[in-house]
PDB file of N, CA and C in Angstrom:
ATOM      1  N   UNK A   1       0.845  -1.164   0.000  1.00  0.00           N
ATOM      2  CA  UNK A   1       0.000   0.000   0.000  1.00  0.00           C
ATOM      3  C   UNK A   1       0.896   1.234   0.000  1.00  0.00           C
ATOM      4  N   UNK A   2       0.847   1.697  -0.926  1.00  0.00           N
ATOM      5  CA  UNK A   2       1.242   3.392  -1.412  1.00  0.00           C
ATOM      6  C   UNK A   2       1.438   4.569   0.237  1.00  0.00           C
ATOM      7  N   UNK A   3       1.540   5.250   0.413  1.00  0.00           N
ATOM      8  CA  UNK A   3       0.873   6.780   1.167  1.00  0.00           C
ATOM      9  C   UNK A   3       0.936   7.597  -0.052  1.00  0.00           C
ATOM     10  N   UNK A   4       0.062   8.181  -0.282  1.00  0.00           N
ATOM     11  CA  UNK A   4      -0.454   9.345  -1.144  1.00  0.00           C
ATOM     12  C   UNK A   4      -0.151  10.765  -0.067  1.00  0.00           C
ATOM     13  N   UNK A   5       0.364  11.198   1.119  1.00  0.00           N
ATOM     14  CA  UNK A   5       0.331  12.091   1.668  1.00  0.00           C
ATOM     15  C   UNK A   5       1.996  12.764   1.459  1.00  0.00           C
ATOM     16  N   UNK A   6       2.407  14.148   1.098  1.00  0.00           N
ATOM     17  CA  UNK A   6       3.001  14.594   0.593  1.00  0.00           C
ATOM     18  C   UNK A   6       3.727  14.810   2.043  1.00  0.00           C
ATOM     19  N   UNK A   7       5.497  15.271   1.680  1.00  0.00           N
ATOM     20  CA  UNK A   7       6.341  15.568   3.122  1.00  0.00           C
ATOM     21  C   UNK A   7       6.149  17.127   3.115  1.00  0.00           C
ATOM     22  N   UNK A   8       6.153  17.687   4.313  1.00  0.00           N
ATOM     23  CA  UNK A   8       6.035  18.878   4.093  1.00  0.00           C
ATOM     24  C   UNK A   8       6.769  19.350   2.757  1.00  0.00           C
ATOM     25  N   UNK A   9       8.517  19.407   2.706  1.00  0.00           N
ATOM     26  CA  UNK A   9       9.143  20.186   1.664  1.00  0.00           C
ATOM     27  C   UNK A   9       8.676  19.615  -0.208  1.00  0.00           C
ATOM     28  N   UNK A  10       7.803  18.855  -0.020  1.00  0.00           N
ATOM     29  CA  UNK A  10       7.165  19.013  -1.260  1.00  0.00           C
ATOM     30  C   UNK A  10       5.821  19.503  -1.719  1.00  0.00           C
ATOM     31  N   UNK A  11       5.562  19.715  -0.668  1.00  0.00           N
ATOM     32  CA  UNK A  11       4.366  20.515  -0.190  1.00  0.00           C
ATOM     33  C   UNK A  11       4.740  21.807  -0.926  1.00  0.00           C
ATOM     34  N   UNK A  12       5.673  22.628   0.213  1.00  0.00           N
ATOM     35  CA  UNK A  12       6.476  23.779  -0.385  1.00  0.00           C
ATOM     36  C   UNK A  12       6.463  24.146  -2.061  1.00  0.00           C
ATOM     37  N   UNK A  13       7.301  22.870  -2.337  1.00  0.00           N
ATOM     38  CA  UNK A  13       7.668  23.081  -4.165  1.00  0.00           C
ATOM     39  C   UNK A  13       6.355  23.408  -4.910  1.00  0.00           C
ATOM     40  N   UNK A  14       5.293  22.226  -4.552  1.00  0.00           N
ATOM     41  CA  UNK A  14       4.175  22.942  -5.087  1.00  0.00           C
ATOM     42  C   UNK A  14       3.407  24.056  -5.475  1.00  0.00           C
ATOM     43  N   UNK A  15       3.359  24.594  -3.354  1.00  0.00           N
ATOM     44  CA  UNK A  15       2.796  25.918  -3.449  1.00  0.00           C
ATOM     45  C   UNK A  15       3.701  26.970  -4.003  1.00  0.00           C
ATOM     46  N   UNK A  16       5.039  26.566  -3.887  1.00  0.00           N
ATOM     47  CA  UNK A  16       5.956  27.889  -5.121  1.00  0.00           C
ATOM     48  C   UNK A  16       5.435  27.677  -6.799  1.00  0.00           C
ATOM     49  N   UNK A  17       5.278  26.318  -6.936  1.00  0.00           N
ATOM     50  CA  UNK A  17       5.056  26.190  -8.546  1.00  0.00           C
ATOM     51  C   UNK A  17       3.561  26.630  -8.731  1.00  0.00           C
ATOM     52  N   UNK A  18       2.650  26.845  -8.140  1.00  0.00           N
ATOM     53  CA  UNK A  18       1.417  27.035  -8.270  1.00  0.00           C
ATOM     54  C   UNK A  18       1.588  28.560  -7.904  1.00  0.00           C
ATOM     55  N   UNK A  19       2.031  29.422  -7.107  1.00  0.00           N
ATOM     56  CA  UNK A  19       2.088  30.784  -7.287  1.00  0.00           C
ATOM     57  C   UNK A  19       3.200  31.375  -8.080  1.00  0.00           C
ATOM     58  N   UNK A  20       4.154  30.636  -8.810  1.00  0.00           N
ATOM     59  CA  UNK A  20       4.725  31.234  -9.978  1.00  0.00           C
ATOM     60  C   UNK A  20       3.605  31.139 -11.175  1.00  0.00           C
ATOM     61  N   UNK A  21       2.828  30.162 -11.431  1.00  0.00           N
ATOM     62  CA  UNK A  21       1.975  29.806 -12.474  1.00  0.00           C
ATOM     63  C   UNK A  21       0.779  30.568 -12.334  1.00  0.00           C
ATOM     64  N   UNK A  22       0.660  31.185 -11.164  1.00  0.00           N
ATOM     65  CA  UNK A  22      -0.830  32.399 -10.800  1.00  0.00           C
ATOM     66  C   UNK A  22       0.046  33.502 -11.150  1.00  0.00           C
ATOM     67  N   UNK A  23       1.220  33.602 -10.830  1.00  0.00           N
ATOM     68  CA  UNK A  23       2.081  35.212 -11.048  1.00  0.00           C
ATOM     69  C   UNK A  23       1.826  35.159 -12.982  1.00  0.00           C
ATOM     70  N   UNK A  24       2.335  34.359 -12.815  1.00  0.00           N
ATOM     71  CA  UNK A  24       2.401  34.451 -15.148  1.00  0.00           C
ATOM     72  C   UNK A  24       1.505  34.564 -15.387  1.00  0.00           C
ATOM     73  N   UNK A  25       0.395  34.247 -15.319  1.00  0.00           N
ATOM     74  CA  UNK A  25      -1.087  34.027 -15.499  1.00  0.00           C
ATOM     75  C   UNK A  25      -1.614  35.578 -15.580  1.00  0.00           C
ATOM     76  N   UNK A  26      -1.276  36.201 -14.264  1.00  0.00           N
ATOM     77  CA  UNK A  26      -1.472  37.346 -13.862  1.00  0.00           C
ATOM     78  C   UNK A  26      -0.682  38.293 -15.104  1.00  0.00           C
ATOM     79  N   UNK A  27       0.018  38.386 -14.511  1.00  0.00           N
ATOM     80  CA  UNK A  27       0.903  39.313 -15.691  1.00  0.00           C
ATOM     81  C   UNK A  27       0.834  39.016 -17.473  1.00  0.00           C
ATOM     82  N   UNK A  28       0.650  37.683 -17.742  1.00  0.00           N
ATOM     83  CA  UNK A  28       0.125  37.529 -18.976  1.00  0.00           C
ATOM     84  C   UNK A  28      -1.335  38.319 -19.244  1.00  0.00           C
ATOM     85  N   UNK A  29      -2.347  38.573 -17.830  1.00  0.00           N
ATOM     86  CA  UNK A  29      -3.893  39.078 -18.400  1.00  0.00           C
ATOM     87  C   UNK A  29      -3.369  40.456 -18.077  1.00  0.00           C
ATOM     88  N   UNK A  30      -2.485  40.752 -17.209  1.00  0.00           N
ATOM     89  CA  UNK A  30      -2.287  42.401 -17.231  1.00  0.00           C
ATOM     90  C   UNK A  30      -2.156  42.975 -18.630  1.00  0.00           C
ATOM     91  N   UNK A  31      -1.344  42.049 -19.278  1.00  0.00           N
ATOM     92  CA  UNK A  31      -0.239  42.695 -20.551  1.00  0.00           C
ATOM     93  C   UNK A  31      -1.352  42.683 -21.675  1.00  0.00           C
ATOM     94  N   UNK A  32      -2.051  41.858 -21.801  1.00  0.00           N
ATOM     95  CA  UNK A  32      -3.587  41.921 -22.687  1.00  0.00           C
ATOM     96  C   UNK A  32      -4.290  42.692 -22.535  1.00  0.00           C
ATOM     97  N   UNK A  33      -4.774  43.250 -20.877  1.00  0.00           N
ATOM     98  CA  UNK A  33      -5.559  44.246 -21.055  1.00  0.00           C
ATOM     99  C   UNK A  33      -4.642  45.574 -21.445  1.00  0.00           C
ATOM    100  N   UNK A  34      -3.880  45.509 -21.029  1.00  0.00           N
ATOM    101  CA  UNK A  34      -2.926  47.200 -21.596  1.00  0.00           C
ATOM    102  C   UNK A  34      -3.041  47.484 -22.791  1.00  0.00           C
ATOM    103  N   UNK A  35      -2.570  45.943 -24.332  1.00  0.00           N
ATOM    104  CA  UNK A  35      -3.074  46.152 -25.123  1.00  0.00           C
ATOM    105  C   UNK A  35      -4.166  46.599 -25.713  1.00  0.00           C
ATOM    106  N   UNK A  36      -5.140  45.859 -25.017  1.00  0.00           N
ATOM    107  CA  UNK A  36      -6.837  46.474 -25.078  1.00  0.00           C
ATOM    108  C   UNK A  36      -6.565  47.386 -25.451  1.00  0.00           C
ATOM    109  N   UNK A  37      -6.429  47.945 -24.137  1.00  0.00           N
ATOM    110  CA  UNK A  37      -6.936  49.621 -23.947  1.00  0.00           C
ATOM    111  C   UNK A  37      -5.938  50.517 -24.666  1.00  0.00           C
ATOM    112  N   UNK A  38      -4.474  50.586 -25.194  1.00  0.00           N
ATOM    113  CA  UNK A  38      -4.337  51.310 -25.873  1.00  0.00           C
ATOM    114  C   UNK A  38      -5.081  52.255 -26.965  1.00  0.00           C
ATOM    115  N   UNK A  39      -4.614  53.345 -27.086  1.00  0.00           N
ATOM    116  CA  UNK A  39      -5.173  54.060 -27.838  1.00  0.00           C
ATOM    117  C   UNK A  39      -4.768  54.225 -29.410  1.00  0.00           C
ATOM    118  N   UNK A  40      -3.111  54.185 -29.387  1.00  0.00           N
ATOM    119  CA  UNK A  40      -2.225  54.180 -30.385  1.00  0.00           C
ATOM    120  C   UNK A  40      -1.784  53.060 -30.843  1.00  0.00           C
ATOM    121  N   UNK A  41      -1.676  52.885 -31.989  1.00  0.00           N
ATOM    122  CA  UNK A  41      -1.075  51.392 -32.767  1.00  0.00           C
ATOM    123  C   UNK A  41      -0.384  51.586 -33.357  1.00  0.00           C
ATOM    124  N   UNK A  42       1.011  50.936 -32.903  1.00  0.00           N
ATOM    125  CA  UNK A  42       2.097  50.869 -34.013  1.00  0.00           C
ATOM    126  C   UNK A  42       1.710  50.236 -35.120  1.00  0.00           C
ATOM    127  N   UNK A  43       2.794  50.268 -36.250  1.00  0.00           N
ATOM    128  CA  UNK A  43       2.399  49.621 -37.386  1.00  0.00           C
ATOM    129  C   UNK A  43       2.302  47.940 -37.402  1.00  0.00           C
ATOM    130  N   UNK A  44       2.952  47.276 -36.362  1.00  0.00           N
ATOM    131  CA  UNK A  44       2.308  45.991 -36.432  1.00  0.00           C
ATOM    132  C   UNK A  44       1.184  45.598 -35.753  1.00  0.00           C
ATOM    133  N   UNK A  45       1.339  46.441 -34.596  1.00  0.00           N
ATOM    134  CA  UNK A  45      -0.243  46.489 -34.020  1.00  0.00           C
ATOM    135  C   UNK A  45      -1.413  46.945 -34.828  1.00  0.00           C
ATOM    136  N   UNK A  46      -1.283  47.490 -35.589  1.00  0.00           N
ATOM    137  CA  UNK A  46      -2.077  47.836 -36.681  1.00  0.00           C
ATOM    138  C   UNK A  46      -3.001  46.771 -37.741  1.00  0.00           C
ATOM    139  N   UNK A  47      -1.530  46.142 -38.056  1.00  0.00           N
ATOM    140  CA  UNK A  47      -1.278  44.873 -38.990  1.00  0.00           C
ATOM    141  C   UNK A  47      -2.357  43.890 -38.565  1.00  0.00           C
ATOM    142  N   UNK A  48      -1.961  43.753 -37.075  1.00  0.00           N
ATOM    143  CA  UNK A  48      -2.597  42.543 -36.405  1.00  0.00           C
ATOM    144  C   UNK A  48      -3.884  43.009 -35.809  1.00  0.00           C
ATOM    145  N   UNK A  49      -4.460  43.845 -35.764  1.00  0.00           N
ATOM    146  CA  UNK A  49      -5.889  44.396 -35.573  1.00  0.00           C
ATOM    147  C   UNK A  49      -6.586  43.888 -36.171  1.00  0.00           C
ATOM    148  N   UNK A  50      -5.875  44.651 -37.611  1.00  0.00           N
ATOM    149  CA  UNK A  50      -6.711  44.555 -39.005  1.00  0.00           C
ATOM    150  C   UNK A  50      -7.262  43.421 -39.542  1.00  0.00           C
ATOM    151  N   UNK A  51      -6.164  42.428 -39.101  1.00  0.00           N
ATOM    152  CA  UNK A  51      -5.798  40.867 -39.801  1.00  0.00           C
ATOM    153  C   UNK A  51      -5.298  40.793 -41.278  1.00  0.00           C
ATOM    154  N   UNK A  52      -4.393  41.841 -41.644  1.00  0.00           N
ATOM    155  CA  UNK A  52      -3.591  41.563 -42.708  1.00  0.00           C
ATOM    156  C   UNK A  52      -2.151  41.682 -42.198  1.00  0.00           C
ATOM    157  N   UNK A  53      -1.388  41.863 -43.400  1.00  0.00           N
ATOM    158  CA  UNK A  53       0.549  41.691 -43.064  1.00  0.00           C
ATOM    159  C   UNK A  53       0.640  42.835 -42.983  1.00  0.00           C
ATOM    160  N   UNK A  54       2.028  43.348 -42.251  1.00  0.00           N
ATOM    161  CA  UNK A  54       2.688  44.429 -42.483  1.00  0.00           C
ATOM    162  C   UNK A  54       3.090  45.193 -43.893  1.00  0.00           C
ATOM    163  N   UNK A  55       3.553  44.306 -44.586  1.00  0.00           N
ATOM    164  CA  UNK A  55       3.526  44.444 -45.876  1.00  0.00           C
ATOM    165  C   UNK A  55       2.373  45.062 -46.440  1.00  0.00           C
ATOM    166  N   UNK A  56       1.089  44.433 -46.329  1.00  0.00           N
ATOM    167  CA  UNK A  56      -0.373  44.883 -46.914  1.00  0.00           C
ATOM    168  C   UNK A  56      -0.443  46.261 -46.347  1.00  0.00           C
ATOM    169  N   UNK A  57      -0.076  46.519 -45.106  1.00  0.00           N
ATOM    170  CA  UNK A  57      -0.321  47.844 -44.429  1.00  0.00           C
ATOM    171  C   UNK A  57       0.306  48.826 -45.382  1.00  0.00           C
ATOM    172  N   UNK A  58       1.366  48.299 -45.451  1.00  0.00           N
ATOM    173  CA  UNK A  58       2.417  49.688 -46.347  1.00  0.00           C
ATOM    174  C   UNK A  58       1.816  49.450 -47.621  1.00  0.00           C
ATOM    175  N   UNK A  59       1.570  48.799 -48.386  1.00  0.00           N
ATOM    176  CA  UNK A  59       0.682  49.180 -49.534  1.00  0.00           C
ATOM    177  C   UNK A  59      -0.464  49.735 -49.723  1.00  0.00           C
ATOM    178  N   UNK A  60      -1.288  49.311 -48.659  1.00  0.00           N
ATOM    179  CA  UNK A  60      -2.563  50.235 -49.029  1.00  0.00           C
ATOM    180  C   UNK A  60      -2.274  52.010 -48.154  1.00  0.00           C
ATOM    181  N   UNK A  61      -1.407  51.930 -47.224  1.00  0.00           N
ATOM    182  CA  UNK A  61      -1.152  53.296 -46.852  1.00  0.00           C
ATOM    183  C   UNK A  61      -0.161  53.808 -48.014  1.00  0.00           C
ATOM    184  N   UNK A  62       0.895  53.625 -49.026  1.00  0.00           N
ATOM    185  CA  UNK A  62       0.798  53.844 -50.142  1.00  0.00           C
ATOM    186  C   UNK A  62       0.280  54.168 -51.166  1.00  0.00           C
ATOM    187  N   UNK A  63      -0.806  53.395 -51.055  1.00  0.00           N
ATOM    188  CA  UNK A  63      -2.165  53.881 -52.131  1.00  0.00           C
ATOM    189  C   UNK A  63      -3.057  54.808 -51.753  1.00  0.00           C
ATOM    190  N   UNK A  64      -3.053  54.529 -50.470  1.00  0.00           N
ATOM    191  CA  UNK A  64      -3.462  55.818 -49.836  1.00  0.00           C
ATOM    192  C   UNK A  64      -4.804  55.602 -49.783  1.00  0.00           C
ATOM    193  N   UNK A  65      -5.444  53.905 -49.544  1.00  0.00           N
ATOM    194  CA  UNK A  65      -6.382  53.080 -48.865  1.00  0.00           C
ATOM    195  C   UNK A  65      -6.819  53.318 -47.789  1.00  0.00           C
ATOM    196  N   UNK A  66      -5.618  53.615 -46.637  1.00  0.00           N
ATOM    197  CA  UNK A  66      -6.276  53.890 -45.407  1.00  0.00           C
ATOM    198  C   UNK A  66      -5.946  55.017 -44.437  1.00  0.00           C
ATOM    199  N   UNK A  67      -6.628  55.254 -43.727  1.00  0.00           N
ATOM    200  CA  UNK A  67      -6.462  56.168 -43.019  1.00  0.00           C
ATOM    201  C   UNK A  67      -4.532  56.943 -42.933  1.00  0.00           C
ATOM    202  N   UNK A  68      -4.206  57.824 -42.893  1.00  0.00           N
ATOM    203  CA  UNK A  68      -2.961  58.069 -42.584  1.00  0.00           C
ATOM    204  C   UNK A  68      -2.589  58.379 -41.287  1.00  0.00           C
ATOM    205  N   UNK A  69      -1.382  57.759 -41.212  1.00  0.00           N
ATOM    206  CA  UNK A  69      -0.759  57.626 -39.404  1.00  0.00           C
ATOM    207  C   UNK A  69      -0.788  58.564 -38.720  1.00  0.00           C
ATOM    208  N   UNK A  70      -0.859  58.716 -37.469  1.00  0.00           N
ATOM    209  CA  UNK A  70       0.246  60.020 -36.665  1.00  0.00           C
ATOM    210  C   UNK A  70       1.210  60.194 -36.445  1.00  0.00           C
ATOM    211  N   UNK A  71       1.982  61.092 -36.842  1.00  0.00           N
ATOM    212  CA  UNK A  71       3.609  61.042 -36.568  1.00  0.00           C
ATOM    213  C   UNK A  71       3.825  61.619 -35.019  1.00  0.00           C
ATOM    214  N   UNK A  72       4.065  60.653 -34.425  1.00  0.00           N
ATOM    215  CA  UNK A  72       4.873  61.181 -32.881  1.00  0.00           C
ATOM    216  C   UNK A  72       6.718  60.802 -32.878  1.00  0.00           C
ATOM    217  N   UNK A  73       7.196  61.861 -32.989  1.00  0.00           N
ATOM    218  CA  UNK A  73       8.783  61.315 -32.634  1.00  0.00           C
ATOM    219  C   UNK A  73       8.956  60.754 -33.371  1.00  0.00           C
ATOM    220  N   UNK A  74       8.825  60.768 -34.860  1.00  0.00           N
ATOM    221  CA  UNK A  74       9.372  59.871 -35.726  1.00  0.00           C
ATOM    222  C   UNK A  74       8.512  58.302 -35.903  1.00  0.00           C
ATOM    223  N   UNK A  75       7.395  58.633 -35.058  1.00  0.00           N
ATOM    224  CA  UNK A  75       6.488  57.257 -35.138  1.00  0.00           C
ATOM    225  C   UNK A  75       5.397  57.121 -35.548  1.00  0.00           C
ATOM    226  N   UNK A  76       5.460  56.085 -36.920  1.00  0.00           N
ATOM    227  CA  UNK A  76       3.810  55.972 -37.270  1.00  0.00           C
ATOM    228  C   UNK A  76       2.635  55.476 -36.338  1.00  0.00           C
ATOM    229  N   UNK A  77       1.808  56.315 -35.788  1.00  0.00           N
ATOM    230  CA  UNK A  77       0.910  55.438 -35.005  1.00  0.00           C
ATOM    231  C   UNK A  77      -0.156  56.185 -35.535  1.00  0.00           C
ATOM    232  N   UNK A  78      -1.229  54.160 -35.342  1.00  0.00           N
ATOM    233  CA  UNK A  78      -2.996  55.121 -36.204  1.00  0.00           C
ATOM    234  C   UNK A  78      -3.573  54.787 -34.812  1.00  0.00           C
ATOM    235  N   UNK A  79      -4.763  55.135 -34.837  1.00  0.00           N
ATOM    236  CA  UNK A  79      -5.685  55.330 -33.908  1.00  0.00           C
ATOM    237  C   UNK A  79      -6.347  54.383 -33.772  1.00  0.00           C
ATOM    238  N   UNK A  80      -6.758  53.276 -32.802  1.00  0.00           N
ATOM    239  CA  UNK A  80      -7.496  52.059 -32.629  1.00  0.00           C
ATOM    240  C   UNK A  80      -8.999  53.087 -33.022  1.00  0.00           C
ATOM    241  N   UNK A  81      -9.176  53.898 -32.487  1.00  0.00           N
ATOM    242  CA  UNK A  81     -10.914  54.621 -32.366  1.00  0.00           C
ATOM    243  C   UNK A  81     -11.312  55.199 -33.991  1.00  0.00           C
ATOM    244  N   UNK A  82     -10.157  55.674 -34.369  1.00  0.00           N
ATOM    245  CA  UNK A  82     -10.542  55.726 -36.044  1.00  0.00           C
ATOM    246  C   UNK A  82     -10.385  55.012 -37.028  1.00  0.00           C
ATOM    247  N   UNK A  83      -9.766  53.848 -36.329  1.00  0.00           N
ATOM    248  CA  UNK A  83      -9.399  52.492 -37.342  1.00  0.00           C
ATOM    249  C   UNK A  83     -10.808  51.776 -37.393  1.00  0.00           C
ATOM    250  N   UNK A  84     -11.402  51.728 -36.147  1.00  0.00           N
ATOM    251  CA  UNK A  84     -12.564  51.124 -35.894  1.00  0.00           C
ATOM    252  C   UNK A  84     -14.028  51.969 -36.666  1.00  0.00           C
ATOM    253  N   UNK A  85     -13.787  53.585 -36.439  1.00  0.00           N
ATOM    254  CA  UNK A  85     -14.586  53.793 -36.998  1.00  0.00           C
ATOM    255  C   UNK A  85     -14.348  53.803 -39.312  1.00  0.00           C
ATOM    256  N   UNK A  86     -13.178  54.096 -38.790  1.00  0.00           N
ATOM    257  CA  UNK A  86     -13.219  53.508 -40.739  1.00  0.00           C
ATOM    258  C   UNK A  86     -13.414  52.246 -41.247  1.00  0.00           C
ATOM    259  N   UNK A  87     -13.439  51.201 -40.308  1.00  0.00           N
ATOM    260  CA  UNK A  87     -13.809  50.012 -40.967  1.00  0.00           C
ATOM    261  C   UNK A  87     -15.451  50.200 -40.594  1.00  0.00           C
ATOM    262  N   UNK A  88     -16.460  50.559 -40.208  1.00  0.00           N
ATOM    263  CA  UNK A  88     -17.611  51.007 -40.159  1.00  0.00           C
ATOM    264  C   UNK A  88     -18.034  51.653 -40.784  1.00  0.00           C
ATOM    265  N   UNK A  89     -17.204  52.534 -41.289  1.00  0.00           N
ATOM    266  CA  UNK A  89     -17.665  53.023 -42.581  1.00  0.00           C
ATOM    267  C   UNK A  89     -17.126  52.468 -43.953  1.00  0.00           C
ATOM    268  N   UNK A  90     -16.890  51.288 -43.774  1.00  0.00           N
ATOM    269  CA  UNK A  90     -16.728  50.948 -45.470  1.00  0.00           C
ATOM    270  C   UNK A  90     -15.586  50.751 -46.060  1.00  0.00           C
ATOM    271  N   UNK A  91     -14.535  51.205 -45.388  1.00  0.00           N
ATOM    272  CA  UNK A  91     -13.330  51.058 -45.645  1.00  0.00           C
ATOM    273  C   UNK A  91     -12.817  52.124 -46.475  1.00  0.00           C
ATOM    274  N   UNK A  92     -13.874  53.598 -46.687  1.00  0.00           N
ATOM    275  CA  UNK A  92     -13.040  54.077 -47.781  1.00  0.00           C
ATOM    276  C   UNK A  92     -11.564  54.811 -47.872  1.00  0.00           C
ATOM    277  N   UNK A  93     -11.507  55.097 -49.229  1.00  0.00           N
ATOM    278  CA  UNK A  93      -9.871  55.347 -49.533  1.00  0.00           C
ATOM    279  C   UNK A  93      -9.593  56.516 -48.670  1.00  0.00           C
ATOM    280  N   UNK A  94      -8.197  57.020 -48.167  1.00  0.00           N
ATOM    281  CA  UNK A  94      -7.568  58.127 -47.224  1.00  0.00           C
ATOM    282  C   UNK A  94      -8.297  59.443 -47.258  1.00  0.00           C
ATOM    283  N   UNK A  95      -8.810  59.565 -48.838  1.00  0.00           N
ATOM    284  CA  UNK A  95      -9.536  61.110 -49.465  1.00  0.00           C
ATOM    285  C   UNK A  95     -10.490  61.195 -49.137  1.00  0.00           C
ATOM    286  N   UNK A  96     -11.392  60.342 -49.408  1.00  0.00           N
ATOM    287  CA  UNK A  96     -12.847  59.858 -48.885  1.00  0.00           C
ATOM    288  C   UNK A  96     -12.876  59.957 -47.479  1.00  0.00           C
ATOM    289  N   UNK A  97     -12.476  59.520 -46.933  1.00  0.00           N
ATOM    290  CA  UNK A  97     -12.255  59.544 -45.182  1.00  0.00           C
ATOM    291  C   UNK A  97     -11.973  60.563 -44.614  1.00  0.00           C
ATOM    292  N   UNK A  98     -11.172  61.607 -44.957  1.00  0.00           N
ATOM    293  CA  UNK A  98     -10.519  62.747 -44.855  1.00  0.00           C
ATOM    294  C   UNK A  98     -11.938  63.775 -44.558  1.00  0.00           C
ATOM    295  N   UNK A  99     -12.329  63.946 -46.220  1.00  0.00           N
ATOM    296  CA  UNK A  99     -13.794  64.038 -46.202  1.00  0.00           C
ATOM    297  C   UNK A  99     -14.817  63.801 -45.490  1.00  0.00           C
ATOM    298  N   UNK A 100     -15.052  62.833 -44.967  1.00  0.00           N
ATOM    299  CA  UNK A 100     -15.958  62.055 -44.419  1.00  0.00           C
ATOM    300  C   UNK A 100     -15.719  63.029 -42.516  1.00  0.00           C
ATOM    301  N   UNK A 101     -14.897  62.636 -42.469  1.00  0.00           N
ATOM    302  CA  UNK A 101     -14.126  63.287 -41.071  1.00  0.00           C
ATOM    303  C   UNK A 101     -14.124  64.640 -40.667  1.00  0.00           C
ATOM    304  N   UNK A 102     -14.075  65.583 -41.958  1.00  0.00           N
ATOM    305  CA  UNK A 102     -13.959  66.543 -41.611  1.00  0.00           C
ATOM    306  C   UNK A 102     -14.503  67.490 -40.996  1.00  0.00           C
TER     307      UNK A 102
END
């Protein structure tokens, strides 16, 4: 017959491995909601919003498809709140939108 009852110091290991695995857990849902809530999207955050490539991004902001960035410090960032509202409206091209916005 077995004992199934643990010695204390493995007891221990557990409750460390079970509150390292609540700490990650934790900090993995912190780091998601931050994303959430951002306001600004870099260009791959952008990418991955949208659900196309980086690549696709720079072409249709090329063509001048979508909305155009904000420059902060040398940084393209678009707006989660006007990304959202231009795909609600239809997707139209940068001119159209411009328009639309004004």
């Amino acid at each position: 017959m077995t004992n199934n009852t643990l010695k204390p110091n493995e007891q221990l290991v557990i409750n460390s491995n079970l509150e390292d695995f609540a700490n990650m857990i934790s900090e993995a849902f912190e780091s998601t909601l931050k994303k959430q809530n951002k306001l600004l999207l870099t260009q791959k955050e952008t990418a991955e919003f949208l659900g196309i490539s980086e690549s696709t991004l720079k072409s249709l902001r090329s063509m001048g498809k979508i909305p155009a960035p904000i420059t902060i410090c040398r940084r393209n960032l678009w707006s989660k709140e006007e990304l959202i509202a231009w795909v609600n409206a239809g997707c139209p091209n940068k001119y159209d939108w411009e328009d639309l916005t004004a």
